[in-house]
N, C-alpha and C. Protein backbone atom coordinates (compact mmCIF):
# COMPACT_ATOMS: atom_id res chain seq x y z
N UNK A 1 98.04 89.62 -115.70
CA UNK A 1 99.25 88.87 -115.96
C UNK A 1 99.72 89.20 -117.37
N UNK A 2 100.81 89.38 -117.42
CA UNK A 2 101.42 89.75 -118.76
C UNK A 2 101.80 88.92 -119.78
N UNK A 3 102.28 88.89 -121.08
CA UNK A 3 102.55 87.74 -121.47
C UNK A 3 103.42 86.90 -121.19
N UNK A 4 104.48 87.69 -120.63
CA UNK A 4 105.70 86.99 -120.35
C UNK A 4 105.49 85.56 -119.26
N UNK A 5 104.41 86.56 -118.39
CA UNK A 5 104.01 85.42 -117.23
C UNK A 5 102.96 84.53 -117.86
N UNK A 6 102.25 84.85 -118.98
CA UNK A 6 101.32 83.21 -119.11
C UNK A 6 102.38 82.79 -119.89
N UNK A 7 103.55 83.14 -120.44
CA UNK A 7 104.41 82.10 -121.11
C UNK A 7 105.21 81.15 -120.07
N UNK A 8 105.92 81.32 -119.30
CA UNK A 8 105.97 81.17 -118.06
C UNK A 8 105.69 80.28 -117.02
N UNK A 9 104.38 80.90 -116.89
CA UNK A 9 103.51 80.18 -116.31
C UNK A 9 103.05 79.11 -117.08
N UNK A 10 102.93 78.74 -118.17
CA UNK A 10 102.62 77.52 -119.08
C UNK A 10 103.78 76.46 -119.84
N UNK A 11 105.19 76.98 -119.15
CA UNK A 11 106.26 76.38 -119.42
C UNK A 11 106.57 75.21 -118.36
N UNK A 12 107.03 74.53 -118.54
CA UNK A 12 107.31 73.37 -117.44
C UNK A 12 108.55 73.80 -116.57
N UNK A 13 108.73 73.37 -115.40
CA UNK A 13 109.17 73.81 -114.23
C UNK A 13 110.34 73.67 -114.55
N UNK A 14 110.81 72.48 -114.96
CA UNK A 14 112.08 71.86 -115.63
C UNK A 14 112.78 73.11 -116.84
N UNK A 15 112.01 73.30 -117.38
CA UNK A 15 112.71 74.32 -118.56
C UNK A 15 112.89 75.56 -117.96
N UNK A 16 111.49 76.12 -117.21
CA UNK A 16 112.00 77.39 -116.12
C UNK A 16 113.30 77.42 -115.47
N UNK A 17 113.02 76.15 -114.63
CA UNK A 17 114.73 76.22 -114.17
C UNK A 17 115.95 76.27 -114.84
N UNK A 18 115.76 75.74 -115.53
CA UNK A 18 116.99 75.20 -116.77
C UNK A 18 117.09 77.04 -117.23
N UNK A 19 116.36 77.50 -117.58
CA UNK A 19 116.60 78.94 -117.96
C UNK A 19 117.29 79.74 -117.04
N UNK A 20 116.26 79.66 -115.99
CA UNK A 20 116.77 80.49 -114.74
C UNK A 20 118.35 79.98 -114.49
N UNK A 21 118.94 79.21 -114.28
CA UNK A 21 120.46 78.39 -114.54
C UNK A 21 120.96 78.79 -114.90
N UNK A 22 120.93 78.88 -116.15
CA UNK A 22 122.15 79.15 -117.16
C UNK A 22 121.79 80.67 -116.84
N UNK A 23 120.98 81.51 -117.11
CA UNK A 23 120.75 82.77 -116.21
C UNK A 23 121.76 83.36 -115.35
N UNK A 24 121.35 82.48 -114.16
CA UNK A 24 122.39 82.80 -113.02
C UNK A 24 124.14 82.18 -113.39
N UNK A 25 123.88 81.53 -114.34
CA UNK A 25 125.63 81.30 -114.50
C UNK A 25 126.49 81.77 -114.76
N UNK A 26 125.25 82.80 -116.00
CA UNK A 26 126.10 84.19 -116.92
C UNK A 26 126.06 84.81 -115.77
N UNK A 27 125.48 85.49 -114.73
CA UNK A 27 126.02 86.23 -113.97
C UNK A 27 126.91 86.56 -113.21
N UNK A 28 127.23 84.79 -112.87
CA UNK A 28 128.53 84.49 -112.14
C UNK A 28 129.75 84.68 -112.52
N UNK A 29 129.68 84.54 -114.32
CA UNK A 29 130.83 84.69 -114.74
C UNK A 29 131.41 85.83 -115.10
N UNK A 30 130.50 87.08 -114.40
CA UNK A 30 131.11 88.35 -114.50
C UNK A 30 131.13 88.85 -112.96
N UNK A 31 131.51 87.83 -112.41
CA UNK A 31 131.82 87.97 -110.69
C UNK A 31 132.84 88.78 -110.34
N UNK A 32 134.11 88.67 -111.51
CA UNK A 32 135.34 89.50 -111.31
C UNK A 32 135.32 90.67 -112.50
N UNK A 33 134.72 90.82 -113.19
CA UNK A 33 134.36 91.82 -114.56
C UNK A 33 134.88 93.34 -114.03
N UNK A 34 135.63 93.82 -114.75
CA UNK A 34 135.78 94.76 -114.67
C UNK A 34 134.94 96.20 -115.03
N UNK A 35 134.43 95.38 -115.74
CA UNK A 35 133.01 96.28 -116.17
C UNK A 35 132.59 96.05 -118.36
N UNK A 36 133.90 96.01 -118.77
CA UNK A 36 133.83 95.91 -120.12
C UNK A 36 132.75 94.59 -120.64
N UNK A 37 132.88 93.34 -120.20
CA UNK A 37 132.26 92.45 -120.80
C UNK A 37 130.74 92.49 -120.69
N UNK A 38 130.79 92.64 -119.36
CA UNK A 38 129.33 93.07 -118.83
C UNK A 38 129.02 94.62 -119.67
N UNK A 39 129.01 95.81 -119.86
CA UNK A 39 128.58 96.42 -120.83
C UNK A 39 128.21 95.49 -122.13
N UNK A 40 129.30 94.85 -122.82
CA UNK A 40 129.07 93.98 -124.16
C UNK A 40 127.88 93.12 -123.94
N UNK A 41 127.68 92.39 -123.06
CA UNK A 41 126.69 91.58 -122.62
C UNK A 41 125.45 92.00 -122.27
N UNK A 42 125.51 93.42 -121.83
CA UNK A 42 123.99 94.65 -121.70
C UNK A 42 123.76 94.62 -123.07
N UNK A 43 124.56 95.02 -124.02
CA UNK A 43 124.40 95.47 -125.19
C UNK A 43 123.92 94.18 -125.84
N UNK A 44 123.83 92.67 -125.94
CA UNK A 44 123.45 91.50 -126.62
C UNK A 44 122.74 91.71 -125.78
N UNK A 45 122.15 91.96 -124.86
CA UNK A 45 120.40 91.31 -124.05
C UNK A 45 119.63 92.55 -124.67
N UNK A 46 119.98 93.67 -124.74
CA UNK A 46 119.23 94.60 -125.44
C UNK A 46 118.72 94.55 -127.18
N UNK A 47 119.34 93.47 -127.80
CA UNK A 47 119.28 93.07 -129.00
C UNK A 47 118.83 91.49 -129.12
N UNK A 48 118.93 90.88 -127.94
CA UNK A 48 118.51 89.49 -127.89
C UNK A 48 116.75 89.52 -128.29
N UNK A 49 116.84 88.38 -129.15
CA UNK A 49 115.48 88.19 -129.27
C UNK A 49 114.02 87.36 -128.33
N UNK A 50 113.06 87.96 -127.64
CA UNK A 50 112.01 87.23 -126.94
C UNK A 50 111.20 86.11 -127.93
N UNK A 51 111.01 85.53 -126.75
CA UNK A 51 109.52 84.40 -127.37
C UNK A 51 108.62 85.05 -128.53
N UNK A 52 108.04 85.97 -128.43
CA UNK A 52 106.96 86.40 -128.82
C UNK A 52 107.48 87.14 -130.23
N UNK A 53 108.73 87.62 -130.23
CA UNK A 53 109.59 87.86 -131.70
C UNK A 53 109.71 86.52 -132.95
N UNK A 54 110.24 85.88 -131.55
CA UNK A 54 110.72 84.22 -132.50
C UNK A 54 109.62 83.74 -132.87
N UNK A 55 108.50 84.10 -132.12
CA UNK A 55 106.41 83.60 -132.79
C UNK A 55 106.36 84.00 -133.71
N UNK A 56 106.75 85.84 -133.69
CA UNK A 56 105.89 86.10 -134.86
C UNK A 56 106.97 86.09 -136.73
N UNK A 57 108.29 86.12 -136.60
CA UNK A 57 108.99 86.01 -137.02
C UNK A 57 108.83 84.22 -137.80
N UNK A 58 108.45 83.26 -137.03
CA UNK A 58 107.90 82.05 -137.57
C UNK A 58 106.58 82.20 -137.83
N UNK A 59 105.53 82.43 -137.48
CA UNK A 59 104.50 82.69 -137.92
C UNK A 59 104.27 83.75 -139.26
N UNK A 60 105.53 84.34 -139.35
CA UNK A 60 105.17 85.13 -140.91
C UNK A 60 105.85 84.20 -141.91
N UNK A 61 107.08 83.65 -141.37
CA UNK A 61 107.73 82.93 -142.65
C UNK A 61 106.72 81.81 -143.02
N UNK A 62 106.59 80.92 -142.04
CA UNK A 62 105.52 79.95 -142.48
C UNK A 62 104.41 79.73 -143.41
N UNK A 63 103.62 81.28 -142.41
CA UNK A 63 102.58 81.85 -143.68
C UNK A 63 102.65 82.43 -144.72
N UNK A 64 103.52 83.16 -144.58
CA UNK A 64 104.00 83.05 -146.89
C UNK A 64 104.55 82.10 -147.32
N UNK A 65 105.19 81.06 -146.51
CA UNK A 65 105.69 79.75 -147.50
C UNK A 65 103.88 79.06 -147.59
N UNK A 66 103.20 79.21 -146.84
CA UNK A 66 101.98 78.39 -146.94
C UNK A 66 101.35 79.16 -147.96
N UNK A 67 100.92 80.49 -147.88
CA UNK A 67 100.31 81.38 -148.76
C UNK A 67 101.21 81.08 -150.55
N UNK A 68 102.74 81.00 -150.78
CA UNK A 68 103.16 80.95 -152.14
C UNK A 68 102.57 79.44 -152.39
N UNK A 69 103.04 78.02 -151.30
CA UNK A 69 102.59 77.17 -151.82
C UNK A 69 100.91 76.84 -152.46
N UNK A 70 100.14 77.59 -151.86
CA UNK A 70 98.79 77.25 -151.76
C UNK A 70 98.61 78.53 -153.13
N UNK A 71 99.64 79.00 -153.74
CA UNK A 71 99.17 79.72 -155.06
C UNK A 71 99.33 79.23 -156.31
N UNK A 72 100.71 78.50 -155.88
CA UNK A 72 101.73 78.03 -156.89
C UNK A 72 101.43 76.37 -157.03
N UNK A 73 101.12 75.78 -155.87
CA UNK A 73 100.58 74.11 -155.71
C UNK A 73 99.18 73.66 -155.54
N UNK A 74 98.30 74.16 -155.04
CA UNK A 74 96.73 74.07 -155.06
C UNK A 74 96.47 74.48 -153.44
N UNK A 75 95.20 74.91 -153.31
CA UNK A 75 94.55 75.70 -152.30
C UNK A 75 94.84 74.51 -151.19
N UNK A 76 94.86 73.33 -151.29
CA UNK A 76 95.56 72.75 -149.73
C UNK A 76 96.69 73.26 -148.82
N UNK A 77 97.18 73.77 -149.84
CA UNK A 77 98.60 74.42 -148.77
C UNK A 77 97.66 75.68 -147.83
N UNK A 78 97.11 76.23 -148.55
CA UNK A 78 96.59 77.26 -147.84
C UNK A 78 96.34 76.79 -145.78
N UNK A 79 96.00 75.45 -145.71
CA UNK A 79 95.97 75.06 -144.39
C UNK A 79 96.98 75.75 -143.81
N UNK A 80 98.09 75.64 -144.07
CA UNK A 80 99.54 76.53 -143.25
C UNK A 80 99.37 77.65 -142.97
N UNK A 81 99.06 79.01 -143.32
CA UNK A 81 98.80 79.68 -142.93
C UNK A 81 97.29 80.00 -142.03
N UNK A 82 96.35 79.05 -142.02
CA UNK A 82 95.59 78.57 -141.21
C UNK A 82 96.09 78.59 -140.10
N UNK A 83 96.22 77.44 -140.13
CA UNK A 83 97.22 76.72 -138.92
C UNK A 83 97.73 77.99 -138.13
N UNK A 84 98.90 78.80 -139.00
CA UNK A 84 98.95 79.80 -138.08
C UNK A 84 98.59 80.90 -137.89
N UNK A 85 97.80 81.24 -138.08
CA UNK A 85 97.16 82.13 -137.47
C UNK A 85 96.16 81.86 -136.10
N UNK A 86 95.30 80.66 -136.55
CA UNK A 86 95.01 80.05 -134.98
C UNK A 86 95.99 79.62 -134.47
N UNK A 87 97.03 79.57 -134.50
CA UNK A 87 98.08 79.62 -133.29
C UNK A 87 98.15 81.04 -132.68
N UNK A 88 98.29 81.55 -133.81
CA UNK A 88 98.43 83.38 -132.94
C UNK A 88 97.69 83.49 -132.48
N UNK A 89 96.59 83.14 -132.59
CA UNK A 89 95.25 83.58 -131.86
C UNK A 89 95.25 83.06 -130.64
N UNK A 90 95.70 81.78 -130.77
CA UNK A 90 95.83 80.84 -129.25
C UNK A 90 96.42 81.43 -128.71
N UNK A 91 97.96 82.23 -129.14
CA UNK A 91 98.94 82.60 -127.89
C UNK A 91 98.20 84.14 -127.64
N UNK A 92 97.72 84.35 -128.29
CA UNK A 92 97.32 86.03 -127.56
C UNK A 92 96.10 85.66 -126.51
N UNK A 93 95.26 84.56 -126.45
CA UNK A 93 94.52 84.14 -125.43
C UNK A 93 94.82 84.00 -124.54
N UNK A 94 95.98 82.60 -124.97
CA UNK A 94 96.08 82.11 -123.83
C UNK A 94 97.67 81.91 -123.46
N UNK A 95 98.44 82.98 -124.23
CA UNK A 95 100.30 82.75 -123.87
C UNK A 95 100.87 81.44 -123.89
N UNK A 96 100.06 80.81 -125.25
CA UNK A 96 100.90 79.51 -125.58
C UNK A 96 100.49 79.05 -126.78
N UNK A 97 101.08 78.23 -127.30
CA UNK A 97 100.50 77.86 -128.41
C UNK A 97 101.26 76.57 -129.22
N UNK A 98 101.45 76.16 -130.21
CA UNK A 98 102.21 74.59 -129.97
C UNK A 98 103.80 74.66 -130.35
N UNK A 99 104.49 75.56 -130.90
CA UNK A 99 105.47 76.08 -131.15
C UNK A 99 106.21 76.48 -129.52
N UNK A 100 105.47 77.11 -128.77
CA UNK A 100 106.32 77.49 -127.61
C UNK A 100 106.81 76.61 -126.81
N UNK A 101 106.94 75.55 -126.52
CA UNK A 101 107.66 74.67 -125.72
C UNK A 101 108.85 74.42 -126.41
N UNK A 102 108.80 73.97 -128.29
CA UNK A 102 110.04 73.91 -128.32
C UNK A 102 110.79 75.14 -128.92
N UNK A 103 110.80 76.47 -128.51
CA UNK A 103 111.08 77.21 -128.50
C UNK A 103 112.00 77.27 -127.18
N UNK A 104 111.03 77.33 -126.46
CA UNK A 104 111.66 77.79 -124.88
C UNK A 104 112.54 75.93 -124.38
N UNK A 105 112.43 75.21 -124.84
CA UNK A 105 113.24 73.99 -124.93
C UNK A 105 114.91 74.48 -125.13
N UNK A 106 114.37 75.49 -126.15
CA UNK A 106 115.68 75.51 -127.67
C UNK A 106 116.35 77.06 -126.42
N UNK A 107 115.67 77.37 -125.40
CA UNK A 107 116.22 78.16 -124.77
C UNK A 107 115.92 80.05 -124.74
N UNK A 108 114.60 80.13 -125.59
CA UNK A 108 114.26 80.96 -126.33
C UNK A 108 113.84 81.94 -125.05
N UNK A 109 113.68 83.46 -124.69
CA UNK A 109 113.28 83.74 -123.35
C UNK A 109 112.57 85.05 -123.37
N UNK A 110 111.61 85.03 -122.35
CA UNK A 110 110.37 86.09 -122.53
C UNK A 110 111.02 87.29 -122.14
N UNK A 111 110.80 88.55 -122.98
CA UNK A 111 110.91 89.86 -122.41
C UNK A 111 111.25 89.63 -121.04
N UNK A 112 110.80 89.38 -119.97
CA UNK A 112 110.75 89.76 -119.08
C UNK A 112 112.10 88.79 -118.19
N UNK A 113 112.25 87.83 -118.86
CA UNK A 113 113.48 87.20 -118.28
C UNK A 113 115.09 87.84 -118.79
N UNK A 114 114.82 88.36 -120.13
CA UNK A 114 115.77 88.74 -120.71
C UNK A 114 116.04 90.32 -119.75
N UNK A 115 114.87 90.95 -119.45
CA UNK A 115 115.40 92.42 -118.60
C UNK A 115 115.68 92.07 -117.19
N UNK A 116 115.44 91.33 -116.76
CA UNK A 116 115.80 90.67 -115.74
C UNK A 116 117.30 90.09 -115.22
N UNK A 117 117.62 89.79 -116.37
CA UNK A 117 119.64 89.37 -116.30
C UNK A 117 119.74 90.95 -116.70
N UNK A 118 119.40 91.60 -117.26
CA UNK A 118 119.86 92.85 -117.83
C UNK A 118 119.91 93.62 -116.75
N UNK A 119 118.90 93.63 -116.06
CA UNK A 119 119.04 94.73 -114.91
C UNK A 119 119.75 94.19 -113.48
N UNK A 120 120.25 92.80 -113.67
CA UNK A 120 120.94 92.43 -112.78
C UNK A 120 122.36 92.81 -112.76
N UNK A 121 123.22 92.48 -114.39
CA UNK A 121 124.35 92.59 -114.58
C UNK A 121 124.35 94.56 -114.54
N UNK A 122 123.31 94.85 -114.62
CA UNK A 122 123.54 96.11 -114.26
C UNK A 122 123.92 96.70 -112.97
N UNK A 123 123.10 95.77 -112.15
CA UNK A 123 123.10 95.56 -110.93
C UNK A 123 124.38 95.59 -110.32
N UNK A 124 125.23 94.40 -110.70
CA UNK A 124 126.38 93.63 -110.60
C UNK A 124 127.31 94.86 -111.19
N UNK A 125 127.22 95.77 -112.14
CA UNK A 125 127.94 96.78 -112.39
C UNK A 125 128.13 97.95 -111.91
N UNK A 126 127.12 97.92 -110.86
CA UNK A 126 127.40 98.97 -109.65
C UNK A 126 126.22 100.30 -110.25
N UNK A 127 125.54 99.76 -110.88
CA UNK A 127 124.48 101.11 -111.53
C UNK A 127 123.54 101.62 -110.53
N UNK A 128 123.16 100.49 -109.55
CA UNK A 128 122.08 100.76 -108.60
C UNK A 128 123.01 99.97 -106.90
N UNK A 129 122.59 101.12 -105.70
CA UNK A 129 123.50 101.08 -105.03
C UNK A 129 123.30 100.08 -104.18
N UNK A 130 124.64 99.62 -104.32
CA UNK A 130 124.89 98.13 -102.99
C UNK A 130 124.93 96.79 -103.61
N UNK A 131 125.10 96.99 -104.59
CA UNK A 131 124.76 95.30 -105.35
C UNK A 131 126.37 94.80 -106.26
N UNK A 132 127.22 96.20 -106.62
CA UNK A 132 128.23 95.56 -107.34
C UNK A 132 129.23 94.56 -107.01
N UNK A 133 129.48 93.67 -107.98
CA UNK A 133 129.61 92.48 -108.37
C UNK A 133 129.15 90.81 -107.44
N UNK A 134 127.84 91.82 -107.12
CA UNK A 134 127.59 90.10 -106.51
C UNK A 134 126.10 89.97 -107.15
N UNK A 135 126.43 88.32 -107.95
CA UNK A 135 125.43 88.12 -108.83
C UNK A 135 124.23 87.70 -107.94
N UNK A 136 124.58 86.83 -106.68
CA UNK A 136 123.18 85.99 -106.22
C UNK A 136 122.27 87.40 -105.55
N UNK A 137 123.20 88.28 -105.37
CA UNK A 137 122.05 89.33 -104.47
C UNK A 137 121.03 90.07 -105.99
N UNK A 138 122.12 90.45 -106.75
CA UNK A 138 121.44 91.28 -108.24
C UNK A 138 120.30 90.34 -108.37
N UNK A 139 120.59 89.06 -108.92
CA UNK A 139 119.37 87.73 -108.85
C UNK A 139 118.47 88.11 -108.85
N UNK A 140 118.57 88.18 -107.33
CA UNK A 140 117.48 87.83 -105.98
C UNK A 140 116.27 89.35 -106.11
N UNK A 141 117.35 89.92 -106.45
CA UNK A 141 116.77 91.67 -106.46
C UNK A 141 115.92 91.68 -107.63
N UNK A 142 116.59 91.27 -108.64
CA UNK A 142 115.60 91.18 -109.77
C UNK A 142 114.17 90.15 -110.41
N UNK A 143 114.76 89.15 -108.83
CA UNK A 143 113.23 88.44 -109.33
C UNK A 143 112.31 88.62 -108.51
């Protein structure tokens, strides 16, 4: 299982859906696309950021604000960068860790969901044959 799937898989059903949703909504709304927006919109999922970016991207800022405080204020701060690093450690175990719920709350989405609309609206753009502009079949194809 990959990470995407123990993230996933350790997300609540409610937020899965809620993702998957708004997901399928953007797709809908390039039901009549001529093709331009949907390119623009390939091009933001190809630059959109995953879960595991937004981890480690917080997990570094944190730990140098913990690492300057714990130089500059006394070795208690040092806990913060503690802290995260057994978090990293947790999510490379076990694809979770206490940050990811409200991440993926905040709408945040794994590699694998993000290529997933990507290769749909591709789908929907007529790249792969029989699917242009219908989002529920691209979907369906891609999950």
């Amino acid at each position: 299982m990959s990470d995407s799937d123990h993230v996933r898989g350790r997300t609540s059903s409610a937020v899965n859906d809620q993702i998957d949703r708004e997901t399928l909504q953007r797709l809908r709304s390039f039901a009549d696309d001529s093709g331009d927006a949907m390119e623009e919109h390939v091009r933001r999922l190809e630059k959109e950021w995953d879960i595991e970016r937004m981890l480690e991207i917080n997990a570094a800022t944190i730990g140098l604000i913990g690492l300057g405080l714990g130089i500059a204020r006394g070795r208690r701060w040092l806990v913060l960068p503690a802290a995260i690093f057994s978090f990293l450690g947790l999510h490379a175990l076990q694809g979770w860790c206490p940050p990811v719920p409200l991440f993926r709350r905040m709408g945040v989405r794994t590699r694998r969901e993000i290529e997933r609309e990507r290769y749909a609206v591709k789908g929907m753009r007529g790249d792969f044959e029989g699917t242009r502009g219908r989002s529920q079949a691209a979907w369906r194809a891609v999950r």
